[in-house]
Protein backbone atom coordinates (compact mmCIF):
# COMPACT_ATOMS: atom_id res chain seq x y z
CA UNK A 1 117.04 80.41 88.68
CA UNK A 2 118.02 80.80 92.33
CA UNK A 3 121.03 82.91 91.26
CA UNK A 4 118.95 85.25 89.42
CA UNK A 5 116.31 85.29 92.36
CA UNK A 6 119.62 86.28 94.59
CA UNK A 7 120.68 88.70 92.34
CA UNK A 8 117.65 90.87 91.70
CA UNK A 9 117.16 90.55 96.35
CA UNK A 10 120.66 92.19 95.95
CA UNK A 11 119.48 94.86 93.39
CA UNK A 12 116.66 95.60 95.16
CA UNK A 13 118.36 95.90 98.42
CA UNK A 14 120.81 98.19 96.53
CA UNK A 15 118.24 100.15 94.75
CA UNK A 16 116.75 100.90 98.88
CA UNK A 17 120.20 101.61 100.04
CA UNK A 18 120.04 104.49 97.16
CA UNK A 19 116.92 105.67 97.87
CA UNK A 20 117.49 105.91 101.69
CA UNK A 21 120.80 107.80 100.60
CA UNK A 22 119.25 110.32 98.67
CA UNK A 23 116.25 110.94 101.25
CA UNK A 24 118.62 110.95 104.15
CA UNK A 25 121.65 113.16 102.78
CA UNK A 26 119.61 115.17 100.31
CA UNK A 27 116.03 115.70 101.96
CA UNK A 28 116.43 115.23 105.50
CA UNK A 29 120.17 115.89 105.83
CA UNK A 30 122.10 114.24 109.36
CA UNK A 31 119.85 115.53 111.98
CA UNK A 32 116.56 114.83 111.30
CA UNK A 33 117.89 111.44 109.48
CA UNK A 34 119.56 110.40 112.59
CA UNK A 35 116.04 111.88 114.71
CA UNK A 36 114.16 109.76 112.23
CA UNK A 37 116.25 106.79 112.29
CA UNK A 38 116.89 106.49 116.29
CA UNK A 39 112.54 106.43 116.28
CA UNK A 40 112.55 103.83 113.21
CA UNK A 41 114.88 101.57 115.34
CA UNK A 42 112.12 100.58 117.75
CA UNK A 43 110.13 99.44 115.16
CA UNK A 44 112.92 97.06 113.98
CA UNK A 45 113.64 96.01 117.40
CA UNK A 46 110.06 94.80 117.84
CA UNK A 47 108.49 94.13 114.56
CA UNK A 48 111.94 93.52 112.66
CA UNK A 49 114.15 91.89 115.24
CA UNK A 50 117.08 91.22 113.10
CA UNK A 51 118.82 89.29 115.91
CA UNK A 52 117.23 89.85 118.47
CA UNK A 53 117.71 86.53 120.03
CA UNK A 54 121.20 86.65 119.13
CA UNK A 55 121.71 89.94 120.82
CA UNK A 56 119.79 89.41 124.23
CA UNK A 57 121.67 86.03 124.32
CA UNK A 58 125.22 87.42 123.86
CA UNK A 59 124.03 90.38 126.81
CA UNK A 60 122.94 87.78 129.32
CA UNK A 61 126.36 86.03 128.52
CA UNK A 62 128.00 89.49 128.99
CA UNK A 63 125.85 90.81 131.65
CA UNK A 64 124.84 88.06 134.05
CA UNK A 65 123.91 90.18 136.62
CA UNK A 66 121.67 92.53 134.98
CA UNK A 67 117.63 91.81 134.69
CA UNK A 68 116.01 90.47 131.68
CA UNK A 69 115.01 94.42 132.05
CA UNK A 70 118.10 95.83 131.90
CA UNK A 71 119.51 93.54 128.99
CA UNK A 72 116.47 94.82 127.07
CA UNK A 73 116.92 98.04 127.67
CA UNK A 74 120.54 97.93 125.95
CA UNK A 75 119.39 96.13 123.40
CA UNK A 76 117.17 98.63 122.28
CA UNK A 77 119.74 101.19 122.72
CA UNK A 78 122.21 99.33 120.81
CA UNK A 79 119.67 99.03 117.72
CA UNK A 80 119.24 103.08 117.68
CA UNK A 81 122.96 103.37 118.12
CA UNK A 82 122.77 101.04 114.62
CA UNK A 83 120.12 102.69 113.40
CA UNK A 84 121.63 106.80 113.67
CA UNK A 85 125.00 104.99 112.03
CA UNK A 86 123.03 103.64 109.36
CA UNK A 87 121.56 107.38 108.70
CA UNK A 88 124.70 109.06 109.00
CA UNK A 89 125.98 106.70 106.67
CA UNK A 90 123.29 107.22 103.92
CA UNK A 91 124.20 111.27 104.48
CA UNK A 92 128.41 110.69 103.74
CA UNK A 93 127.23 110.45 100.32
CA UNK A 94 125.81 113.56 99.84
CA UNK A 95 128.48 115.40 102.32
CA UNK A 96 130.97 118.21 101.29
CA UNK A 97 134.31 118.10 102.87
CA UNK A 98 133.33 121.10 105.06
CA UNK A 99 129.86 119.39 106.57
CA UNK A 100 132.07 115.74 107.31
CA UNK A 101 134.71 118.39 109.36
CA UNK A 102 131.82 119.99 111.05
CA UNK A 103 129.47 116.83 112.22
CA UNK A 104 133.27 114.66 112.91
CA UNK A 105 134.01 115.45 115.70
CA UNK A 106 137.67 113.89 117.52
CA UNK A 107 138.82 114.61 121.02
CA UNK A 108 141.85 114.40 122.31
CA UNK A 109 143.02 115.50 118.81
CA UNK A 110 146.36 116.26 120.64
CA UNK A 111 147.39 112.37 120.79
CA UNK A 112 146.88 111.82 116.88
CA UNK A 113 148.81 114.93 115.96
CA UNK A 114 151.33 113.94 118.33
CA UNK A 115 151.34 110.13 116.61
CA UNK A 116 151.57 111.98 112.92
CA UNK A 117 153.98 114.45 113.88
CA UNK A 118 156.96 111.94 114.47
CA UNK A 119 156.32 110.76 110.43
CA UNK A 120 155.88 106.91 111.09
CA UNK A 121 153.79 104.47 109.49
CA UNK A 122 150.89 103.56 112.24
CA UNK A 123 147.85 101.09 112.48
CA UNK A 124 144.92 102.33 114.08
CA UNK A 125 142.45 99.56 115.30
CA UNK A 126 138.85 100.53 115.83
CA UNK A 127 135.88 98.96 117.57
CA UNK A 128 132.32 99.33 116.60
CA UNK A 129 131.18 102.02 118.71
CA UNK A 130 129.44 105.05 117.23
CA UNK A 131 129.68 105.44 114.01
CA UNK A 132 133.43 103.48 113.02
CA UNK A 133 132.80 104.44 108.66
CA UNK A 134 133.29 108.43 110.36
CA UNK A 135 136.57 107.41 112.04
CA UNK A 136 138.93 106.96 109.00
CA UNK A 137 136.56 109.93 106.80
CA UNK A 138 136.97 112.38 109.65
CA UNK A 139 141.01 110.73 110.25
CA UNK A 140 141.04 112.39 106.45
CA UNK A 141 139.00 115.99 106.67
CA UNK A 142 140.82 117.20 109.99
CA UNK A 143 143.97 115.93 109.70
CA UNK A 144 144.40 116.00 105.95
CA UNK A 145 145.86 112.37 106.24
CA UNK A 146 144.78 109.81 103.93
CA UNK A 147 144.27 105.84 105.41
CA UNK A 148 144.17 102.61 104.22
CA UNK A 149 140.98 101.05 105.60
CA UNK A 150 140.88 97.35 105.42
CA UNK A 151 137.47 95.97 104.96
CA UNK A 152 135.24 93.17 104.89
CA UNK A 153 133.37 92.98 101.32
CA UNK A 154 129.07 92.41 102.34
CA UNK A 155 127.56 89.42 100.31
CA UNK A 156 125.75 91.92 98.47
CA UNK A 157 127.95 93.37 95.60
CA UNK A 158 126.26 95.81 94.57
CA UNK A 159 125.70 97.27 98.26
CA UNK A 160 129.44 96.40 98.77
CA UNK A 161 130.77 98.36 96.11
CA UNK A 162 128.43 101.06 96.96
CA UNK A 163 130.49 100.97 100.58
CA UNK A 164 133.80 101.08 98.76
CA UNK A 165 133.30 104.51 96.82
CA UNK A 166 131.60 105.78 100.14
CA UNK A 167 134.71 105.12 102.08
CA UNK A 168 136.87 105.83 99.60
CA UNK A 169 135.38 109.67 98.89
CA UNK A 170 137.28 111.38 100.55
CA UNK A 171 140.97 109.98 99.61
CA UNK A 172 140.70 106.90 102.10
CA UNK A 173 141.44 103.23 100.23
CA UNK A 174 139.57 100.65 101.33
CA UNK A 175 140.78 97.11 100.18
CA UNK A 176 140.04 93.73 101.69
């Protein structure tokens, strides 16, 4: 019973991911998603505060200088940072090849032409920051390179393989 009571939280969950995909990359499109989404995330950060506590906690170990204030403050702007990657990522679904080149956007494309120019095998490590599921799509639409992107597979199967096909649109193979 409690594996069928898991299962149909991860089809639901699934079925919102969908939803939020179509609305996003089919109604909205990326800017008013990511408009819409960066205003959602204060409601999460109050009423929602997936953690929160973990968050502000982590900051003041980070940050022991800053006020209570300040931690707060990036908090909140690290939960609509979340939030306008969550919306962009709902829209890569429903993006041509020609939209991903337009809204990724490199700089300092010199360096990675230089890197593919000399024809060896590389790894690129990213961090977190902005929206890292662009990174290896937009690696692929402007510099007509495919990657191997090694993931971590979510609890949620049905969300995960969702995330696989995503990444993988575009040429990209994700494994983990």
């Amino acid at each position: 019973m409690k594996k069928k009571i898991e299962d149909l939280k991860y089809r639901l969950s699934y079925a919102i991911y969908i939803f939020f995909s179509f609305f996003c990359g089919k109604i909205l499109k990326i800017n008013l998603s990511r408009k819409l989404f960066s205003k959602l995330s204060i409601l999460f950060y109050y009423f929602l505060p997936l953690r929160k506590k973990i968050v502000l906690k982590n900051l003041k170990i980070v940050f022991p200088t800053l006020t209570e204030k300040q931690r707060k403050k990036i908090a909140r702007d690290a939960y609509a940072s979340f939030a306008v990657t969550l919306a962009e990522i709902f829209c890569l679904n429903y993006m041509s090849l020609e939209e991903a080149k337009k809204e990724i956007i490199f700089k300092k494309v010199e360096n990675i032409t230089n890197i593919k120019s000399d024809k060896k095998n590389r790894i690129f490590a990213t961090a977190h920051f902005g929206n890292w599921e662009f990174g290896a799509i937009g690696f692929r639409v402007h510099f007509n390179s495919s990657l191997y992107v090694v993931v971590k597979k979510l609890k949620n199967k049905y969300v995960s393989d969702w995330m696989i096909n995503l990444r993988e649109r575009f040429d990209n193979k994700a494994f983990s």
